[in-house]
Protein backbone atom coordinates (compact mmCIF):
# COMPACT_ATOMS: atom_id res chain seq x y z
CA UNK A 1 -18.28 -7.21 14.15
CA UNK A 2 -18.47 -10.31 12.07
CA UNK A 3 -19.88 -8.70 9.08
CA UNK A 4 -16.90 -6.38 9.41
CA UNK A 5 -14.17 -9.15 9.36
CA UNK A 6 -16.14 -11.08 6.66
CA UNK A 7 -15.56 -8.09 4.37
CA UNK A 8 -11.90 -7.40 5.24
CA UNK A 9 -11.05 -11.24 4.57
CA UNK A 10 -13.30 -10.98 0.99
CA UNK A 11 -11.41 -7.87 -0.18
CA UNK A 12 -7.85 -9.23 1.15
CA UNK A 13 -8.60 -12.64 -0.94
CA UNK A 14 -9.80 -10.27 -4.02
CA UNK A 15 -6.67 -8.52 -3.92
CA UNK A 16 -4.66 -12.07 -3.88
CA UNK A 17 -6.85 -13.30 -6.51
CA UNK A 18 -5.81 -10.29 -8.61
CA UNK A 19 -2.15 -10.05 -7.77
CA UNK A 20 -2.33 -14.37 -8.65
CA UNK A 21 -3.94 -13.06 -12.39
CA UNK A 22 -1.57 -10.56 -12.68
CA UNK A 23 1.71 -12.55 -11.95
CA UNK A 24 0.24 -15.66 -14.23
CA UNK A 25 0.33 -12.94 -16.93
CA UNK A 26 3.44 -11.47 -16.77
CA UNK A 27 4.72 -14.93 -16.67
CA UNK A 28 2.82 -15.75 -19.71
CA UNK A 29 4.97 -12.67 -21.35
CA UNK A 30 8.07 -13.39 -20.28
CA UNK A 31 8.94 -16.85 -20.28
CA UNK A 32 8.82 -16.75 -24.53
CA UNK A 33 10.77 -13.57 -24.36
CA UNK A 34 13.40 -14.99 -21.93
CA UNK A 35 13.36 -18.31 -24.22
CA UNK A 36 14.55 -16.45 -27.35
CA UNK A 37 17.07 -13.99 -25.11
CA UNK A 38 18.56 -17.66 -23.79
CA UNK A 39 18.88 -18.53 -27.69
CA UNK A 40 20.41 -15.45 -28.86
CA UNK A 41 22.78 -15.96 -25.64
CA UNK A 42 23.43 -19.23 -26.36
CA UNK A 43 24.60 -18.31 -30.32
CA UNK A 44 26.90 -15.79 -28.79
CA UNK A 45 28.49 -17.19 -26.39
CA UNK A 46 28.78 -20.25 -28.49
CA UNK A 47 30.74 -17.78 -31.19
CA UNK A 48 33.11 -16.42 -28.66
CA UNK A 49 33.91 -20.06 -27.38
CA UNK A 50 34.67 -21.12 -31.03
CA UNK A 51 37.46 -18.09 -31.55
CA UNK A 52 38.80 -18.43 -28.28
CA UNK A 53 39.19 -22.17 -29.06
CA UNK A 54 40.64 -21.38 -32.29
CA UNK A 55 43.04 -19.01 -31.36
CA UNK A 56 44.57 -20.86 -28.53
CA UNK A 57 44.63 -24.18 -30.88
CA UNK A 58 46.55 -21.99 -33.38
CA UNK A 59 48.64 -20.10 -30.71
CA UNK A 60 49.40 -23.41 -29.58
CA UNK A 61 50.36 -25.41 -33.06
CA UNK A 62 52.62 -22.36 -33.24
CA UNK A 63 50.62 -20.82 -35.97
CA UNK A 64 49.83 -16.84 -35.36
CA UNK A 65 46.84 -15.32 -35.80
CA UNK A 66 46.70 -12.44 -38.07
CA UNK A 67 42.87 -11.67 -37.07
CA UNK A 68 43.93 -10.86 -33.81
CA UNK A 69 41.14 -8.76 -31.89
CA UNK A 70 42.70 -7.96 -28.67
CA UNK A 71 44.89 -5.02 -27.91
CA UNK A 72 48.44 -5.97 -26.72
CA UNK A 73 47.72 -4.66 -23.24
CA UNK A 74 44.46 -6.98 -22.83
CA UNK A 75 46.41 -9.94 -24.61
CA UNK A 76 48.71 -8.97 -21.35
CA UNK A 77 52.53 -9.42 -20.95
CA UNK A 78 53.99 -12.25 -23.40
């Protein structure tokens, strides 16, 4: 009986042991991958802050904006 349990508890902790490895590498993979995603996220939402910005700055200084990229039903009633 205890040479039975002694092998269930060694092939339990060599499938932990392998599912630890496993994890550790797909970690290794994707936290550079996720790291350059988070940059090119960064650079685009940065852009789309900066013409938001600009266009309510100029809608507001009562200038118009002639590179207007919204359709008049998603600029919404005026």
């Amino acid at each position: 009986m205890s040479h039975s349990l002694n092998s269930t508890r060694r092939r339990r902790g060599q499938g932990m042991t392998e599912y630890i490895i496993i994890v550790g590498l797909v970690a290794i993979v994707l936290i550079p991958a996720l790291g350059s995603f988070g940059d090119a996220l960064t650079g685009s939402f940065g852009a789309a802050g900066d013409s938001v910005t600009e266009k309510v700055t100029n809608k507001m200084s009562g200038e118009s904006s002639s590179t207007s990229t919204l359709s008049p039903r998603a600029a919404g009633p005026q």
